[in-house]
Each structure stands twice: as C-alpha cells, then as structure tokens.
Protein backbone atom coordinates (compact mmCIF):
# COMPACT_ATOMS: atom_id res chain seq x y z
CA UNK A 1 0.00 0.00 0.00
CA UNK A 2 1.06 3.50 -0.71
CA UNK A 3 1.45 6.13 2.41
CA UNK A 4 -1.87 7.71 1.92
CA UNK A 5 -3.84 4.62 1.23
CA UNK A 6 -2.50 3.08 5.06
CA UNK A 7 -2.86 6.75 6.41
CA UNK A 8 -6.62 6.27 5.09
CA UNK A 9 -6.96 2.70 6.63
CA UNK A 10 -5.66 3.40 9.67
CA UNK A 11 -8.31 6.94 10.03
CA UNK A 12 -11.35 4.34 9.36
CA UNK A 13 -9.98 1.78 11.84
CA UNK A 14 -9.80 4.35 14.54
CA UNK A 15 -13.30 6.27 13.30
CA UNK A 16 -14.93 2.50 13.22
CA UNK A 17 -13.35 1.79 16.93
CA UNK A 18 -14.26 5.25 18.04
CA UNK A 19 -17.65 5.00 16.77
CA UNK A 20 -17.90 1.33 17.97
CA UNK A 21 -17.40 1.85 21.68
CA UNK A 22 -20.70 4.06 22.19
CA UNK A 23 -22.77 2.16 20.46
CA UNK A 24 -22.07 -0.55 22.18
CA UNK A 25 -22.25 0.89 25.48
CA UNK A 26 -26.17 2.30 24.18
CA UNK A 27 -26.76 -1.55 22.97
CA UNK A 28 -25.90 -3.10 26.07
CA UNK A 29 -27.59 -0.72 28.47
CA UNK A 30 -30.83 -1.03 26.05
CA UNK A 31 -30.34 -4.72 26.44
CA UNK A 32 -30.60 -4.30 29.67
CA UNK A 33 -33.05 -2.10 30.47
CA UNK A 34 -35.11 -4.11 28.26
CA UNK A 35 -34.28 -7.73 30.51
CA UNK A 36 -34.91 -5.56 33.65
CA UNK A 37 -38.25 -4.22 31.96
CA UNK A 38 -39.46 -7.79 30.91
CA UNK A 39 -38.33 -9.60 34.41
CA UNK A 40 -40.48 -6.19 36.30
CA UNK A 41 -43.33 -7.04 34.26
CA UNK A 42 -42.87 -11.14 34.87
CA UNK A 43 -42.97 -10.23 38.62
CA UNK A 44 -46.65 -8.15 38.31
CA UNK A 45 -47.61 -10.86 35.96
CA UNK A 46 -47.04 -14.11 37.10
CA UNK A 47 -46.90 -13.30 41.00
CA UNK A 48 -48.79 -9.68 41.58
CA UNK A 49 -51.42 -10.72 39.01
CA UNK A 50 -52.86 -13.80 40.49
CA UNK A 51 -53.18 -11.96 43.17
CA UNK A 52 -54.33 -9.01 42.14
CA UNK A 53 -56.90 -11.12 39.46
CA UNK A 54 -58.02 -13.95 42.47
CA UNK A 55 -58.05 -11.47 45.54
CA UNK A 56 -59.21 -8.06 44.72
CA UNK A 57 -59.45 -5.59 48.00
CA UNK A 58 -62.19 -5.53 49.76
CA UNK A 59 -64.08 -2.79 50.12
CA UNK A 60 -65.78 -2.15 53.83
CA UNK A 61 -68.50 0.07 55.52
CA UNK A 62 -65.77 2.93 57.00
CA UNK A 63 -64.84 3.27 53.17
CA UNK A 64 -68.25 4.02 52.10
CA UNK A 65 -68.57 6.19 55.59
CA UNK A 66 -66.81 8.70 53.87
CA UNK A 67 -69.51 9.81 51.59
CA UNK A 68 -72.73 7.80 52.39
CA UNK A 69 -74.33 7.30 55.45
CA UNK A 70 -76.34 4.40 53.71
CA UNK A 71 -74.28 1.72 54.97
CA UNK A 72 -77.32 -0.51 55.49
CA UNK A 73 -80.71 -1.04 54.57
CA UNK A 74 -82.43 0.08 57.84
CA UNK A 75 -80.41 3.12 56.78
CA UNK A 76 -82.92 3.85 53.72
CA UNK A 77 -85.48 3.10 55.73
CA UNK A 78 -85.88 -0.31 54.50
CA UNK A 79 -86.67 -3.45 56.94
CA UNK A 80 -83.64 -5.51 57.18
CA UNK A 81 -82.88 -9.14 57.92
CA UNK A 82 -79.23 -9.19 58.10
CA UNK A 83 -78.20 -13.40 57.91
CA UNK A 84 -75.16 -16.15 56.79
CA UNK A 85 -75.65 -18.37 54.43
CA UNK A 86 -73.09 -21.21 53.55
CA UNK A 87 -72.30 -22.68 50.11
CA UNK A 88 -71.68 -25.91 48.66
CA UNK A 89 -67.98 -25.85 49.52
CA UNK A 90 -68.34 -24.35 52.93
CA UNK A 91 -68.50 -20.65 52.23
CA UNK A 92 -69.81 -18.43 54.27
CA UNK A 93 -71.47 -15.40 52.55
CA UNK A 94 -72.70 -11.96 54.27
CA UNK A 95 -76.08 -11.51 53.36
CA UNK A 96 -79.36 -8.68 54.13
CA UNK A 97 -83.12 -9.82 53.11
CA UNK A 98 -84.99 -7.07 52.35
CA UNK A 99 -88.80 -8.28 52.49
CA UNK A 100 -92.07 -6.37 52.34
CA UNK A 101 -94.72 -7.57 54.36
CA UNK A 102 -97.26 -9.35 52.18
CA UNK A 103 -97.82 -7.40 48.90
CA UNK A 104 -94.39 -7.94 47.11
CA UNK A 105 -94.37 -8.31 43.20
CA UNK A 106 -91.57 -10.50 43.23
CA UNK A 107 -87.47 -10.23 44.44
CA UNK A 108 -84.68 -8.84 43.34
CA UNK A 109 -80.88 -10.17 43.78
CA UNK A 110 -78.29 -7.84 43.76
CA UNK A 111 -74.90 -8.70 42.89
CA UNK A 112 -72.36 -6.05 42.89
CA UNK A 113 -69.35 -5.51 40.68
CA UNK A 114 -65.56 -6.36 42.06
CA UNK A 115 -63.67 -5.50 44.75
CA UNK A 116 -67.42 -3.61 46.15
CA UNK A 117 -69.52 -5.34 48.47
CA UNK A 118 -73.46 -5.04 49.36
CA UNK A 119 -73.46 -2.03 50.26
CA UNK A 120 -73.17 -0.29 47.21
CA UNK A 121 -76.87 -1.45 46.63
CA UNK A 122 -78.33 -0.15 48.98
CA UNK A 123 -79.58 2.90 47.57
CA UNK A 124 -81.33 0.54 44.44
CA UNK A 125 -82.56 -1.44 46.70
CA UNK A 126 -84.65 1.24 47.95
CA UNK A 127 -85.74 1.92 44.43
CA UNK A 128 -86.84 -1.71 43.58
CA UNK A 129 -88.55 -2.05 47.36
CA UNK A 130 -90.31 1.02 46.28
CA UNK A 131 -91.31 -0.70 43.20
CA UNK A 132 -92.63 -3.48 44.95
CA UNK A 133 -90.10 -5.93 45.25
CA UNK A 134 -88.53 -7.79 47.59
CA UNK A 135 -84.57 -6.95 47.46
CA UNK A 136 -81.91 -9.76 48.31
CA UNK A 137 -77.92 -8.01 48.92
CA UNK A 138 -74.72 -10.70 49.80
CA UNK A 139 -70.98 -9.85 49.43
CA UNK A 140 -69.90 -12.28 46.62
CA UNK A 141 -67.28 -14.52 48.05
CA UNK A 142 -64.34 -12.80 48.64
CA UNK A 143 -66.00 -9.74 49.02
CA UNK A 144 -67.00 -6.97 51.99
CA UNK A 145 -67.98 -9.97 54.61
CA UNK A 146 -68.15 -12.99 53.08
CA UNK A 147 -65.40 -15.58 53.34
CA UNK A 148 -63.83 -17.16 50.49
CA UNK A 149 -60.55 -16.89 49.48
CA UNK A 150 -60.52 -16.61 45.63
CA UNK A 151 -62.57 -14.40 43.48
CA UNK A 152 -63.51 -16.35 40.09
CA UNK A 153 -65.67 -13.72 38.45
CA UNK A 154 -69.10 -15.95 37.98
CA UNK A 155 -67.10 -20.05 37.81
CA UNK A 156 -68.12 -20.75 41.32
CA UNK A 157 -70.24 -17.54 41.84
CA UNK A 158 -72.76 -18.68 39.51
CA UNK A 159 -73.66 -21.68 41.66
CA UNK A 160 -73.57 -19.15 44.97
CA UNK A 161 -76.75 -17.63 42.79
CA UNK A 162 -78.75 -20.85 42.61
CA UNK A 163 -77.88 -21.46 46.54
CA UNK A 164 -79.28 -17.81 47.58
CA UNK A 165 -82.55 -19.16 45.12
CA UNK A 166 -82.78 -22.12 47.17
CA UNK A 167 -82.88 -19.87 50.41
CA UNK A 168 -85.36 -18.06 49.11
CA UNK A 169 -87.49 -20.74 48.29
CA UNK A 170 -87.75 -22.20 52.06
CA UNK A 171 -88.94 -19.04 53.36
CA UNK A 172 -92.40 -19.67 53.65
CA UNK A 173 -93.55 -16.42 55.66
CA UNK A 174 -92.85 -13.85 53.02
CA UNK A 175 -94.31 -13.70 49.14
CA UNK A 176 -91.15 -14.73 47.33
CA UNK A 177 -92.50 -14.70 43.57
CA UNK A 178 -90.64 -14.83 40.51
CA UNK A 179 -86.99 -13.46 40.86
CA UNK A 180 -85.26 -11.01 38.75
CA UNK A 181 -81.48 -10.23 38.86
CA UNK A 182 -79.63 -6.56 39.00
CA UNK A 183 -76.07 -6.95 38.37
CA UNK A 184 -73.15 -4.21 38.00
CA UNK A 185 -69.76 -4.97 36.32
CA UNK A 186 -68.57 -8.30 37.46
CA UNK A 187 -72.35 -9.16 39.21
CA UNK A 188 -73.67 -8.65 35.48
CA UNK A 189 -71.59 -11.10 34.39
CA UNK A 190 -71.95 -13.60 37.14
CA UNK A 191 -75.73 -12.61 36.63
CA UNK A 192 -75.77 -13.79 32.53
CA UNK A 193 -73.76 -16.80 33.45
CA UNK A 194 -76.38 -18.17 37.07
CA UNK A 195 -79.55 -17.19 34.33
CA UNK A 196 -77.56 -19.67 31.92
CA UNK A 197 -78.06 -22.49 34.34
CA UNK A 198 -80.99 -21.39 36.41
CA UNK A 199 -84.27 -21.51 35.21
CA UNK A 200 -85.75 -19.62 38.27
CA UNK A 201 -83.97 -16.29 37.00
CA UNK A 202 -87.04 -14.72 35.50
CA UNK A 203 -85.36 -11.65 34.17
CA UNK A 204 -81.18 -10.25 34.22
CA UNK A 205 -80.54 -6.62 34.21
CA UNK A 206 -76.84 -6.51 33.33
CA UNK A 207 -75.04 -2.81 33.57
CA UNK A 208 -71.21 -2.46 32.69
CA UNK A 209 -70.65 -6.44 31.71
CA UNK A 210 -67.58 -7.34 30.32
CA UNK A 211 -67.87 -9.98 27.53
CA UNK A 212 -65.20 -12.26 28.71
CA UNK A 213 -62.41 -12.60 31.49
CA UNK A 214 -59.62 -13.19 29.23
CA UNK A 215 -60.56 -10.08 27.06
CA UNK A 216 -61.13 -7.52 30.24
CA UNK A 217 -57.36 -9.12 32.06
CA UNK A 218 -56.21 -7.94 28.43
CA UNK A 219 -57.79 -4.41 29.48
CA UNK A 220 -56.47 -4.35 32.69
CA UNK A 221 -53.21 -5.59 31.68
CA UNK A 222 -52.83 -2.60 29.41
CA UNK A 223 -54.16 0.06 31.56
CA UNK A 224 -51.63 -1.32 34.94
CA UNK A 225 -48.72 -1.48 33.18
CA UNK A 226 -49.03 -0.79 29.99
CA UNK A 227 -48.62 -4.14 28.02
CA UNK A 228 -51.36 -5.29 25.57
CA UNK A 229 -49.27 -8.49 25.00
CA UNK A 230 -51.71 -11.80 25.21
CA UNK A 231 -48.67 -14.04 26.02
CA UNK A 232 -48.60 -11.84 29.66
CA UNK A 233 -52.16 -12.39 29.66
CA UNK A 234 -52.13 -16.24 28.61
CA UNK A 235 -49.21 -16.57 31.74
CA UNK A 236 -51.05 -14.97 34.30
CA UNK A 237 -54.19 -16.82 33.88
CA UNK A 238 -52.44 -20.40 33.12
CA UNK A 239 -51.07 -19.62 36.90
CA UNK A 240 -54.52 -17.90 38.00
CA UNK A 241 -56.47 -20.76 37.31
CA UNK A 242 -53.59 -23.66 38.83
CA UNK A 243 -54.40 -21.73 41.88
CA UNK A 244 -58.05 -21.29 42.79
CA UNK A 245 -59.27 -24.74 40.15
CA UNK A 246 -61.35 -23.16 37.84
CA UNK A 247 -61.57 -22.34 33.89
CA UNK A 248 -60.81 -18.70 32.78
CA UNK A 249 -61.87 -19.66 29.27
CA UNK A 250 -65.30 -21.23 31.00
CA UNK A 251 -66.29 -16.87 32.19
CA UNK A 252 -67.93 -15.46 29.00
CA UNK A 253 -70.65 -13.84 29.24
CA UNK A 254 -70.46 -13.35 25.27
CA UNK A 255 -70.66 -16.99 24.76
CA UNK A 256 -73.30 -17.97 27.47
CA UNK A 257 -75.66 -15.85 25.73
CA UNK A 258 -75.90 -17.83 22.75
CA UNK A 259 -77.64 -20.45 25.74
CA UNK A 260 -80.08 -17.64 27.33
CA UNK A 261 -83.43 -17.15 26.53
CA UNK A 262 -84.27 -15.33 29.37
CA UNK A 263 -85.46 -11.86 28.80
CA UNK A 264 -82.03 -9.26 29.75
CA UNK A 265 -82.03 -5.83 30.05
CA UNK A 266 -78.21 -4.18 29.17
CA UNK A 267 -77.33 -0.77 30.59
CA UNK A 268 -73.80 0.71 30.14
CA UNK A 269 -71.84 4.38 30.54
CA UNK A 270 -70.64 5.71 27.50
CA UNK A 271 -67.95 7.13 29.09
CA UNK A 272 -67.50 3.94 30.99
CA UNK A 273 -62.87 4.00 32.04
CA UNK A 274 -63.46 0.90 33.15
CA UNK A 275 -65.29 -1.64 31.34
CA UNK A 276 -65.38 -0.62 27.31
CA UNK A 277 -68.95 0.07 26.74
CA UNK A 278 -69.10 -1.68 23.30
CA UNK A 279 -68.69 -4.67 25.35
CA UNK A 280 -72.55 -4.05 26.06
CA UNK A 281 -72.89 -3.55 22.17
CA UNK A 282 -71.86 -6.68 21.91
CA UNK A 283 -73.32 -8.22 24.07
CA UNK A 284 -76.70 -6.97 23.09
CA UNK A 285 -76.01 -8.01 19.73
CA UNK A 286 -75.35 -11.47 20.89
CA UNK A 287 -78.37 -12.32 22.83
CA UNK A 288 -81.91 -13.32 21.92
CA UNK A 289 -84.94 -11.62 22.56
CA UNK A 290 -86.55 -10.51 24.43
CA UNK A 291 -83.83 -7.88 25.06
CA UNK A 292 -83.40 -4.32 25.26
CA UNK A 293 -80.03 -1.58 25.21
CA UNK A 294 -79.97 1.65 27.29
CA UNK A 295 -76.35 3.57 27.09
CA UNK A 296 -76.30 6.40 29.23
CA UNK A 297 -74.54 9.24 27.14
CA UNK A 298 -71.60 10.44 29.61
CA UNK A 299 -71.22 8.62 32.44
CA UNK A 300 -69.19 6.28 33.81
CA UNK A 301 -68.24 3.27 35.52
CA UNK A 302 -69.98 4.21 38.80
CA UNK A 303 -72.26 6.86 38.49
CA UNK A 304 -75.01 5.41 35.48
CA UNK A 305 -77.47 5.96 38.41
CA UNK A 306 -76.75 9.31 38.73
CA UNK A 307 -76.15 10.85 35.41
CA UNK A 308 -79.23 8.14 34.33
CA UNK A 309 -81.64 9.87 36.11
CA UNK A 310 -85.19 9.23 36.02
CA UNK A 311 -84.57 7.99 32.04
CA UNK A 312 -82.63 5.22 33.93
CA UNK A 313 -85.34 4.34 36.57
CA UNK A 314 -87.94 4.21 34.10
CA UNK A 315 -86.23 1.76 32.13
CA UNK A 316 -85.78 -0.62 34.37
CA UNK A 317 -88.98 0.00 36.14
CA UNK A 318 -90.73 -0.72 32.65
CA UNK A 319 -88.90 -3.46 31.75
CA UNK A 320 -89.56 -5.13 34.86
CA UNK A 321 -93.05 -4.21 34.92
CA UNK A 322 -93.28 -6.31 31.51
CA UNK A 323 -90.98 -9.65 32.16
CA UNK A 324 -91.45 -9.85 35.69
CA UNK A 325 -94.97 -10.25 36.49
CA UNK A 326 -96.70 -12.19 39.86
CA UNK A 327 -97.06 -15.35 37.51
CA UNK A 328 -93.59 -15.20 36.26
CA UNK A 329 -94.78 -14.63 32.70
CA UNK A 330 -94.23 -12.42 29.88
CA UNK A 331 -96.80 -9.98 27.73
C-alpha cells in the first residue's frame, strides 16, 4: 500500500473503533433495560397478578362512611334481615333480606361488581322495594364480609346464585315470587352466566358487563402497566387458574348468551374508564330476545345511576313491569 492509502486505513480503523465503543455501550444498556423491563413485568404478571386477578381488595363500611351514610338497609329506611348463608364448599357469605310484608311483586338479587360489596346497593334497593319488590344483597365470596378466598368472576359464583334461590325458596312467611337479577360490572356477568343455568332467574338486568375474562385481564393488563401483550395475559391466567381450580376460558358472558333465553335488560356508561362500553354492544347483539339496550350518554363506571336519572329508573322500572310479572310470565 502507498502512504496515503495506510494513512486512510488506519483513520477508518480508529473512526470504526471510536464510533464502535458508544454504540455498544447504548446496545448493552438497552439490552438491559429491556431484561430488567421484561423480568419487572414477569414479577406483576405471574406473581402480583394472580393476586391481584383472584383477591381483589375488599371494600368495607368505614370506606363508604366517607360519603354515604347508607351503609345498610335500615339506613334507607328499609326493613332488614341481616343473615349467613353457607355454600356448597363451605363458604360463608354476608347476606341482608330485604322483604315487604305481604304485597311484594316479586325479588330482586343484587350482585355487585368487584372489589365492592353489598353495600353499594343499597340505595337501588330502595328503588326496587319502592317498586314493589322484595330486594336480596350478599358480598360475593371474597368480598366486603363474606369468606372465600378466591374471586372467580361468575365459575363458582354462579352456583352461589342458585344457593341464595334455594334460600329463598324455604322461606315460607314472606311472598317470594318470581326473581329477577340486577347486576353491576362483574355481578352482570356472574348474573348472565347463574340465568344460563338457572331456570328460576325470571329476568337479568346486566349494567357495565364485560364480555369475557380473558378479554377484560387484556384491558387491565394494558391500563396497569401498559402491556397489551396476550402471552402476559395467557401466563397470568395459566397460573390464576392452577391456583383457585377453575376455567378462565369457561367466564364469557359473550358466549353464554348464545344459551339464554331469558329476557335481559343491558345498561352501560358511554364514558364507561373501566369496562369498554361496546362490550354491552356486543353483548346486546349477541343475545336473543326478548332484550333491550340503554347507554347512558356520559357517564361512567360508577355513576349510570346518577347521570341516568329518572330515564334510567324508568327503564328498568318498565322493563320489569313487563318480564317480571306475579305469575312469572311475559306480555
């Protein structure tokens, strides 16, 4: 080689080297940011998930004390039988009858939505007593009072339904009548999926459902930390399900449907930061009739009540009015 063509070599050696050095350095820290990132996001999945998924918090009367001083049903003004009644498998759950006297239509169940507890029906129940109906509040298992230790989202809780029905049933002294049930958010679900395999469920008013459990983890997933990645999803509930015996893939509302020819009324925010409300589009879409859609332009997860108005309480006093007559029979 000539003088100037090694003076050139040797420049790009030392520009490649110089160059080389930094990039590497960037490389290797992005590396590992990225295995730090991944083993952060195995830790929530596969051991804060479960536990976040199977044991939600529970949610008790001195956290509603803050802003409510309806912590009870005597509280509305409403008589109040406040009772325990034990499952199939031993569980104890945290129930309040709410009976009228002689004259009642028919009854109610209320099922609340996850990580709540009875309480938050208390002010409804007022509504539907008011209506005529007997009103029947328990703290799903794993919930407010109730024992339990795994939330399933409606694979055992559907079967908790049917037991509460059987209660119901032996109490001789008060006008039971056909039963209807109110579900929010996770109690709509568990309410499509008990109707499914209880014939005694006259009517199902479902507000804020989710379709599916493996679809709303997916939510949850990517609102928590930011991942929309089904594998994460498909780890979590693989260990999810080893630990409390049950099916994720068996908790679709969306697919029970197809089963249900009981008449369901679906209610949903469309503001809803939660639950997606096209989840109740598709759900609607989905079932047979007789069935009926009310969205609630602007509200959200917790407050379709409130921003429903007296829109909302017509709705559902008309549609029970219709499906959920003394003789348990349609128009």
């Amino acid at each position: 080689h000539s003088p100037l063509s090694l003076n050139i070599l040797k420049f790009k050696r030392k520009t490649t080297f110089s160059l080389s050095r930094p990039f590497m350095s960037i490389l290797l820290f992005a590396i590992l940011a990225a295995i730090l990132f991944l083993l952060h996001a195995g830790v929530i999945v596969l051991i804060i998930g479960p536990l976040i998924i199977l044991q939600p918090s529970r949610k008790r009367p001195e956290w509603y004390a803050r802003f409510t001083n309806l912590l009870e049903p005597r509280d509305a003004g409403l008589p109040q039988e406040t009772l325990t009644l034990t499952m199939e498998d031993g569980t104890p759950l945290h129930c309040w009858f709410v009976p009228r006297s002689s004259d009642a239509i028919g009854t109610i169940l209320y099922l609340h939505g996850v990580g709540d507890c009875k309480i938050g029906g208390v002010a409804l129940s007022r509504f539907f007593f008011s209506l005529g109906y007997n009103v029947f509040l328990y703290d799903s298992r794993q919930h407010g009072e109730s024992g339990g230790r795994y939330c399933t989202y409606g694979y055992y809780e559907k079967h908790d339904v049917r037991r509460v029905i059987d209660y119901l049933e032996t109490r001789k002294d008060v006008a039971i009548g056909p039963i209807g049930v109110f579900g929010t958010s996770m109690g709509a679900a568990i309410a499509i999926q008990a109707a499914v395999i209880e014939p005694r469920i006259r009517v199902v008013i479902a507000e804020a459902s989710f379709t599916s459990l493996r679809e709303i983890i997916v939510d949850y997933q990517r609102r928590i930390i930011k991942l929309p990645w089904h594998f994460l999803r498909n780890a979590a509930m693989a260990r999810t399900q080893r630990i409390a015996k049950f099916k994720g893939r068996d908790v679709s509302p969306l697919d029970d449907l197809a089963r249900l020819r009981t008449p369901i009324l679906f209610i949903h925010g469309t503001e809803d930061s939660f639950i997606r409300h096209e989840y109740s589009r598709q759900l609607f879409e989905a079932a047979n009739e007789p069935k009926q859609l009310m969205m609630i332009e602007g509200a959200d997860h917790n407050d379709v009540w409130t921003v429903g108005g007296k829109r909302y309480q017509d709705t559902i006093s008309t549609f029970l009015s219709t499906y959920l007559t003394p003789a348990g029979k349609g128009p």
